[in-house]
PDB file of N, CA and C in Angstrom:
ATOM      1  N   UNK A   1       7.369  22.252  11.294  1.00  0.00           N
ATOM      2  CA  UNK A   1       7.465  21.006  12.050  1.00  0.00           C
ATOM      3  C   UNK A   1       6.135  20.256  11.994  1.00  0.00           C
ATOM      4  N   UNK A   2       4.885  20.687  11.672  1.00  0.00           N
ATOM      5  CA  UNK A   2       3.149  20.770  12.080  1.00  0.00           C
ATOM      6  C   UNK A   2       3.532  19.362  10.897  1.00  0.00           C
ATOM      7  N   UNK A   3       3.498  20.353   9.407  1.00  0.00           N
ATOM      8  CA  UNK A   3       3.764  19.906   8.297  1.00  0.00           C
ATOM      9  C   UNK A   3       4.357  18.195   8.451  1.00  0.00           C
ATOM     10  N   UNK A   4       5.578  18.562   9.099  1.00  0.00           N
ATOM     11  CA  UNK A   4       6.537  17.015   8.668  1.00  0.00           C
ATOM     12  C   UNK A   4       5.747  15.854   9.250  1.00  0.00           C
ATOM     13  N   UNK A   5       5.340  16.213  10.693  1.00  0.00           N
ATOM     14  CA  UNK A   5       5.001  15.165  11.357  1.00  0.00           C
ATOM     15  C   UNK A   5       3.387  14.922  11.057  1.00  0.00           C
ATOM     16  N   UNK A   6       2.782  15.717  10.321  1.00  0.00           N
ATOM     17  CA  UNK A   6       1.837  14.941   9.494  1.00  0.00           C
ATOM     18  C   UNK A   6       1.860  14.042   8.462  1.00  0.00           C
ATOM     19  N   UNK A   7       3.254  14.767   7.691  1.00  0.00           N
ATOM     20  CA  UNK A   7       3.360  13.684   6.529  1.00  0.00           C
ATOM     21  C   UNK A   7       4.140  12.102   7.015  1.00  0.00           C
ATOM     22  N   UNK A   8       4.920  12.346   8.032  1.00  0.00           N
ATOM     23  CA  UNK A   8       5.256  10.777   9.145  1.00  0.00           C
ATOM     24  C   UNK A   8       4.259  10.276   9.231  1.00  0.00           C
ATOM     25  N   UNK A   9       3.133  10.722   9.832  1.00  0.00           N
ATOM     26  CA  UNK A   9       1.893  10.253  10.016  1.00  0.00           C
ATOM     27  C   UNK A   9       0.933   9.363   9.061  1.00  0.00           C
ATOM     28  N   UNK A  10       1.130  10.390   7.950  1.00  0.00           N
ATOM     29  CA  UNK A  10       0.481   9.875   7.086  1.00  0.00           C
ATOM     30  C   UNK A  10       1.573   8.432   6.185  1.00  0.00           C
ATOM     31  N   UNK A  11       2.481   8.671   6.580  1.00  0.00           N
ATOM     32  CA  UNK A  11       3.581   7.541   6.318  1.00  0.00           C
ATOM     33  C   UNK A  11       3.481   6.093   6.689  1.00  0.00           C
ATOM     34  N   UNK A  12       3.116   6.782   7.711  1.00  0.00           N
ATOM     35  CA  UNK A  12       2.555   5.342   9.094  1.00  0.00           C
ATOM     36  C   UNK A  12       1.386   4.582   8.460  1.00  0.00           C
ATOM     37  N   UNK A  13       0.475   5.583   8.113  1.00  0.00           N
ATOM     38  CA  UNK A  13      -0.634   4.801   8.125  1.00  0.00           C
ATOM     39  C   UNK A  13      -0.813   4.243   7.072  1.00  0.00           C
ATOM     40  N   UNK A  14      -0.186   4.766   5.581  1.00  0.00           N
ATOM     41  CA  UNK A  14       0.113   3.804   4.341  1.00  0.00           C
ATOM     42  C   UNK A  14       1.149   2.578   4.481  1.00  0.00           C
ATOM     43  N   UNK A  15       1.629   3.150   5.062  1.00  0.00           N
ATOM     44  CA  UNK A  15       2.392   1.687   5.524  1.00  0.00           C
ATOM     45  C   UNK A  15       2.089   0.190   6.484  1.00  0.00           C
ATOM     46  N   UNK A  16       1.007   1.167   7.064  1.00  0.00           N
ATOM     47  CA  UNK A  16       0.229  -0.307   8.139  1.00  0.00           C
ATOM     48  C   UNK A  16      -1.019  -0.509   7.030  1.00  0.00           C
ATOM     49  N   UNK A  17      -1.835   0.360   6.185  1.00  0.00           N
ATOM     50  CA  UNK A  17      -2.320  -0.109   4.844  1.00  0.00           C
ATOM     51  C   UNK A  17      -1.825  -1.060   4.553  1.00  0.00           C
ATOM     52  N   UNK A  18      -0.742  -0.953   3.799  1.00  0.00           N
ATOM     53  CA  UNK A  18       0.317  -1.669   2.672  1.00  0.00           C
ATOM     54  C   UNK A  18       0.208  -3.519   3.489  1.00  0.00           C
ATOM     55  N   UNK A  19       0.895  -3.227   4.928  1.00  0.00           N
ATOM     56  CA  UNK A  19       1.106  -4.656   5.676  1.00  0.00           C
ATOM     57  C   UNK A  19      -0.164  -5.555   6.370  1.00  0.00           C
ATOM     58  N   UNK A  20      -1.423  -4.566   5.703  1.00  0.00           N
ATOM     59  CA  UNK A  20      -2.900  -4.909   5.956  1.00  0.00           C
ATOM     60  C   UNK A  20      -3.282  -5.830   4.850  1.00  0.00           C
ATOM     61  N   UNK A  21      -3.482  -5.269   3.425  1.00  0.00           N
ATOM     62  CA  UNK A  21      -3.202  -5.584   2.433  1.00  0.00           C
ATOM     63  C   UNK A  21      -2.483  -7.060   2.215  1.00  0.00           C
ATOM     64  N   UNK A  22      -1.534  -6.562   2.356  1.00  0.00           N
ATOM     65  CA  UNK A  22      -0.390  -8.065   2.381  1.00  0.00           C
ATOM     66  C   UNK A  22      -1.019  -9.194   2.956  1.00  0.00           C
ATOM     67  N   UNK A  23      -1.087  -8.955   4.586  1.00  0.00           N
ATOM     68  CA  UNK A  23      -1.760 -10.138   5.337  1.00  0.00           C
ATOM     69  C   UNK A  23      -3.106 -10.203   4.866  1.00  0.00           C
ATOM     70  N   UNK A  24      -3.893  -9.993   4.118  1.00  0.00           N
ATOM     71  CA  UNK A  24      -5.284 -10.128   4.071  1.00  0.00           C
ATOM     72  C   UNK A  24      -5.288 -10.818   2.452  1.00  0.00           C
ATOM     73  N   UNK A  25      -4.340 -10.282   1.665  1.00  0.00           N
ATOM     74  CA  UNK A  25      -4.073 -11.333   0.714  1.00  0.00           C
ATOM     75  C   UNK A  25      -3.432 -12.574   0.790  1.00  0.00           C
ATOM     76  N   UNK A  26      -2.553 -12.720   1.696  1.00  0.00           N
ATOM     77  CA  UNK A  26      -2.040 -13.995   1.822  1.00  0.00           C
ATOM     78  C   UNK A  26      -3.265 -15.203   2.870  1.00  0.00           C
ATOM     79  N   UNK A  27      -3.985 -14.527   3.181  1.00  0.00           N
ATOM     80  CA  UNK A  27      -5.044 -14.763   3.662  1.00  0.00           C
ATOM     81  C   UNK A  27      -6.171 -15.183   2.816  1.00  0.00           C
ATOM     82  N   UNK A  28      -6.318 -14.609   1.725  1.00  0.00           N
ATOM     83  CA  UNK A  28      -7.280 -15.082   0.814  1.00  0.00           C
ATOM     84  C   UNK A  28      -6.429 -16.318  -0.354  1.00  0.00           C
ATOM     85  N   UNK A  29      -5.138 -16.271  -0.113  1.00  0.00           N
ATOM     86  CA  UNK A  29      -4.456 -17.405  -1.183  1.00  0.00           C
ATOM     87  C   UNK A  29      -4.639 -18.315   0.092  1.00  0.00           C
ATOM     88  N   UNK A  30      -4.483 -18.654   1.177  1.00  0.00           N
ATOM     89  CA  UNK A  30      -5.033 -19.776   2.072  1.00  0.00           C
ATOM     90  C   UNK A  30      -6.443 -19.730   2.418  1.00  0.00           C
ATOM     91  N   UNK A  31      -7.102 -19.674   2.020  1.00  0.00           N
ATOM     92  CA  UNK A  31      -8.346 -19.768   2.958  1.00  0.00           C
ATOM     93  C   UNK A  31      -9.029 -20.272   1.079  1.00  0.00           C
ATOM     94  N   UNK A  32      -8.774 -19.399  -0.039  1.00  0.00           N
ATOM     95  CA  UNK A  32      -9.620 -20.278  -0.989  1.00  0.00           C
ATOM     96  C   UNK A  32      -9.661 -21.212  -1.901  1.00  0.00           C
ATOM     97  N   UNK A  33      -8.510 -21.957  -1.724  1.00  0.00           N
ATOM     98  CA  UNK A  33      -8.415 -23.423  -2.362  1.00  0.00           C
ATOM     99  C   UNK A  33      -8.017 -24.074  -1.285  1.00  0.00           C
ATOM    100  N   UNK A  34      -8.817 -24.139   0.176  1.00  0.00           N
ATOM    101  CA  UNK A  34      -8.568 -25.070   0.187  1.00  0.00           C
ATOM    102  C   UNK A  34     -10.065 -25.426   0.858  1.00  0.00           C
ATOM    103  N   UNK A  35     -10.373 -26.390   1.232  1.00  0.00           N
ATOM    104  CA  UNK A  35     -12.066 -26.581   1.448  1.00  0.00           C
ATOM    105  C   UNK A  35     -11.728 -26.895   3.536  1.00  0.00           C
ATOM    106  N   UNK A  36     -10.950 -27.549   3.975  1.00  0.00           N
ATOM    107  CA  UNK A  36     -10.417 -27.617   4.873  1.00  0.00           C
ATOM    108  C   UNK A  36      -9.683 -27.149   5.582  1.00  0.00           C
ATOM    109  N   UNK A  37      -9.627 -25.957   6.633  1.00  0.00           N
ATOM    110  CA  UNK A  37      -9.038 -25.187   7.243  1.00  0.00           C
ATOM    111  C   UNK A  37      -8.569 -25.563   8.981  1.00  0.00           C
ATOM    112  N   UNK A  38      -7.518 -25.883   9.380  1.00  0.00           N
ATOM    113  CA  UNK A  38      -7.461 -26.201  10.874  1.00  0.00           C
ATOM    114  C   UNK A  38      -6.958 -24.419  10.993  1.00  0.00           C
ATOM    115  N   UNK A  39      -7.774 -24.262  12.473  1.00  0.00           N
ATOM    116  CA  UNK A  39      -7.289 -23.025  13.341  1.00  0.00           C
ATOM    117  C   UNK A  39      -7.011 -23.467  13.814  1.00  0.00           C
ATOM    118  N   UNK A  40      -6.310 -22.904  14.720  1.00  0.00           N
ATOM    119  CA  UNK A  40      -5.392 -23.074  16.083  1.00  0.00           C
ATOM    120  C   UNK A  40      -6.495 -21.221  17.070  1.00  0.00           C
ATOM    121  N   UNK A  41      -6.975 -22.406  18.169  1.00  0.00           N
ATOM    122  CA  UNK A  41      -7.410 -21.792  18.861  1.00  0.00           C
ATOM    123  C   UNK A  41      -6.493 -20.654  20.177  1.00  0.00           C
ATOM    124  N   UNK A  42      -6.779 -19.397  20.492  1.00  0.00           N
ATOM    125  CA  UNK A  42      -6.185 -18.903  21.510  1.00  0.00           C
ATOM    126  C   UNK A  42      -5.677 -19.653  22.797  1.00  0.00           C
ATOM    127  N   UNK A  43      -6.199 -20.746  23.005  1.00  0.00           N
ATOM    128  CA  UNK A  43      -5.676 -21.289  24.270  1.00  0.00           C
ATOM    129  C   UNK A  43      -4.869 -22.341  23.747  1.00  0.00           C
ATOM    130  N   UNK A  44      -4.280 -22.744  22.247  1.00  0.00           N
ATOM    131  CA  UNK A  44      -3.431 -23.347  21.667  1.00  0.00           C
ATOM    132  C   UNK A  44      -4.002 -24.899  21.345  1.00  0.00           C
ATOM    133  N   UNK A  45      -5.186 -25.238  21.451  1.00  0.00           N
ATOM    134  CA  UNK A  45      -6.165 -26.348  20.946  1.00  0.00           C
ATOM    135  C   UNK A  45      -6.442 -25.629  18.987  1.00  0.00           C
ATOM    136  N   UNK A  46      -6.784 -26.850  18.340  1.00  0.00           N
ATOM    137  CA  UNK A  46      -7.104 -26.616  17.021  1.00  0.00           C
ATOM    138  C   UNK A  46      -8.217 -27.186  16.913  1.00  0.00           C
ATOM    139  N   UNK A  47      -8.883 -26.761  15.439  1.00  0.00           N
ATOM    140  CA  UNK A  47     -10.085 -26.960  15.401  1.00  0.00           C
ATOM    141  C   UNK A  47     -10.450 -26.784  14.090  1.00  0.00           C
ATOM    142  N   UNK A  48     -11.583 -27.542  12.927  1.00  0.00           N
ATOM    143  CA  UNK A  48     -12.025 -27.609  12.046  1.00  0.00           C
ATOM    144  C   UNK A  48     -12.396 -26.310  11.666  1.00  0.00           C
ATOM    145  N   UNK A  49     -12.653 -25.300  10.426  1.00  0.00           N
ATOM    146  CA  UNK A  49     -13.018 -24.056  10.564  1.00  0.00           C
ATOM    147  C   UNK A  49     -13.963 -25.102   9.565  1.00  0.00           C
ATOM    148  N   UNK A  50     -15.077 -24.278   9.401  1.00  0.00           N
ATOM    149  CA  UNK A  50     -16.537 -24.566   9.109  1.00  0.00           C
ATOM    150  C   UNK A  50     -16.811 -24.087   7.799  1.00  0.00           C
ATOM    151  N   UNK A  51     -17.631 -24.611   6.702  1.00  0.00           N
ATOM    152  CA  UNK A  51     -17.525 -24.009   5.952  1.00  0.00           C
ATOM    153  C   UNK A  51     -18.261 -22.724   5.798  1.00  0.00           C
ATOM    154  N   UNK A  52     -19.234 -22.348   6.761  1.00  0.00           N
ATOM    155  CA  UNK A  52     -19.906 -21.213   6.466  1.00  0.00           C
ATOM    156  C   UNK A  52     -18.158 -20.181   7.196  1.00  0.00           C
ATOM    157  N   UNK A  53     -18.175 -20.088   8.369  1.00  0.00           N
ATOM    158  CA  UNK A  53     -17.224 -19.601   8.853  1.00  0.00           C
ATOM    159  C   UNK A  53     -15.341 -19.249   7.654  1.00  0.00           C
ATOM    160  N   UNK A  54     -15.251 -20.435   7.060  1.00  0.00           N
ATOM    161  CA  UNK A  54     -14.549 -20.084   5.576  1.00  0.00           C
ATOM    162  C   UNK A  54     -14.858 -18.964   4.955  1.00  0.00           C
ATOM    163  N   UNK A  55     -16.446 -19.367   4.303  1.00  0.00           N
ATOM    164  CA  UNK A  55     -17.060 -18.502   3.375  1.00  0.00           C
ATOM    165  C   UNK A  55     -17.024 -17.186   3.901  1.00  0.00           C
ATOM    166  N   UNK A  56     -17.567 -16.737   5.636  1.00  0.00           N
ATOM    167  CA  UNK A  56     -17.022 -15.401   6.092  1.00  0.00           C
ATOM    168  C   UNK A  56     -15.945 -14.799   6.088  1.00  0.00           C
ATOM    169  N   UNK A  57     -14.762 -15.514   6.344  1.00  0.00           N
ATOM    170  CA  UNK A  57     -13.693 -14.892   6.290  1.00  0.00           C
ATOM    171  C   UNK A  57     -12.635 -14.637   5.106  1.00  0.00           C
ATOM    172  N   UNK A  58     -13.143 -15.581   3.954  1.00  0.00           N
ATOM    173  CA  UNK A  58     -13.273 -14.976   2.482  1.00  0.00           C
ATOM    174  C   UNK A  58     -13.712 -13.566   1.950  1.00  0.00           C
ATOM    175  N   UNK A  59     -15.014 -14.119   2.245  1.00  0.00           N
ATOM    176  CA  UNK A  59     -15.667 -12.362   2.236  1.00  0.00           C
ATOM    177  C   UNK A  59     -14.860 -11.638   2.702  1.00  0.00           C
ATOM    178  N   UNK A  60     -15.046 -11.415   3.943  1.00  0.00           N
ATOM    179  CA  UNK A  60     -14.578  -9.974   4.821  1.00  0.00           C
ATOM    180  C   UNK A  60     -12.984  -9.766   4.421  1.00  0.00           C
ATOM    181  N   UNK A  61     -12.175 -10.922   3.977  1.00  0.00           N
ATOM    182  CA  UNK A  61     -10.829 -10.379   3.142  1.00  0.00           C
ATOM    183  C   UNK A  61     -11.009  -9.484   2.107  1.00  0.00           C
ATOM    184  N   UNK A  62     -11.804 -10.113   1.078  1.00  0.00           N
ATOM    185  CA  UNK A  62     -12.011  -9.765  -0.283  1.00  0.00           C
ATOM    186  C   UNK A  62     -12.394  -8.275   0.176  1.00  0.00           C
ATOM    187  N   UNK A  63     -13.383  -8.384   0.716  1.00  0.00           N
ATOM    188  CA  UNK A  63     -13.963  -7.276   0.984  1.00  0.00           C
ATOM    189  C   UNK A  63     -12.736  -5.619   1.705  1.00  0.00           C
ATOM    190  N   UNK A  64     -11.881  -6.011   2.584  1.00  0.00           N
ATOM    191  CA  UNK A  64     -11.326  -5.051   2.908  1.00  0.00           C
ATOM    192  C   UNK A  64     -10.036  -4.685   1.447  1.00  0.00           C
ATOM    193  N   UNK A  65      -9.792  -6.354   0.505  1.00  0.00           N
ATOM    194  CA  UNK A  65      -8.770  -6.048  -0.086  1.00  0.00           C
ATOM    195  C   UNK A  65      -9.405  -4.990  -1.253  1.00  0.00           C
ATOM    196  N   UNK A  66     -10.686  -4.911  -1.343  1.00  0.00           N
ATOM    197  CA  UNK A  66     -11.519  -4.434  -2.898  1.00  0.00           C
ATOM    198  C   UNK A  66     -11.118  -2.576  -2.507  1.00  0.00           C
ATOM    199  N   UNK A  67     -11.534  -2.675  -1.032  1.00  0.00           N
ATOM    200  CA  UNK A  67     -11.886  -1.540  -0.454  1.00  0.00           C
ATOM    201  C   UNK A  67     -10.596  -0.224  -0.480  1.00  0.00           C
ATOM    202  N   UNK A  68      -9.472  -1.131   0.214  1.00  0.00           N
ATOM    203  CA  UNK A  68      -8.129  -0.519   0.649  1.00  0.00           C
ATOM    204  C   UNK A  68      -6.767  -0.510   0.132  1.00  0.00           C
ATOM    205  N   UNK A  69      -7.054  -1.935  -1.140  1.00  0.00           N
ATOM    206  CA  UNK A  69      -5.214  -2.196  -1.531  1.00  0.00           C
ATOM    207  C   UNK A  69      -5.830  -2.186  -2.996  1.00  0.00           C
ATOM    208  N   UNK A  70      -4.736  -1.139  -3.412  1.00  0.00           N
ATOM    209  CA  UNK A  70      -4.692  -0.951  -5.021  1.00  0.00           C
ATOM    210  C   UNK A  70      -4.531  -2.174  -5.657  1.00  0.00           C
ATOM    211  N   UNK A  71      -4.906  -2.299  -6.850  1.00  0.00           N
ATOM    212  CA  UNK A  71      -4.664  -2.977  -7.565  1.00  0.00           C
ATOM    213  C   UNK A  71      -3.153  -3.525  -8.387  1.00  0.00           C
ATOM    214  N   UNK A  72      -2.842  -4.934  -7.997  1.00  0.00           N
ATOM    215  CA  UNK A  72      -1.005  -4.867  -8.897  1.00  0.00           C
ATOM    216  C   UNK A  72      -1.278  -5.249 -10.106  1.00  0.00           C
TER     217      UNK A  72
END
């Protein structure tokens, strides 16, 4: 039983990988062509994203996608 519900486990967590991956690439096809980004803030106001603030969250995509999602 030790066995199964490790390999569930480990099921889980390639699978929230996999849907990490996903969102963090579809994340980098919006965020790098375009030079202009509106957020939508938590209290539901929007707002210009910046270009340094772009350039971070480029990175830190790229960066988790280099790290965690195989290559297609």
């Amino acid at each position: 039983v030790e066995a199964s519900a490790a390999y569930e486990q480990q099921q889980q967590e390639q699978a929230r990988i996999e849907a990490a991956c996903a969102a963090q690439k579809s994340r980098l096809e919006q965020l790098i062509p375009r030079s202009k980004i509106l957020l939508q803030t938590p209290d539901g106001t929007s707002r210009m994203l910046g270009d340094d603030e772009r350039l971070a969250m480029i990175d830190e995509s790229q960066k988790f996608v280099d790290e965690n999602c195989p290559d297609d």
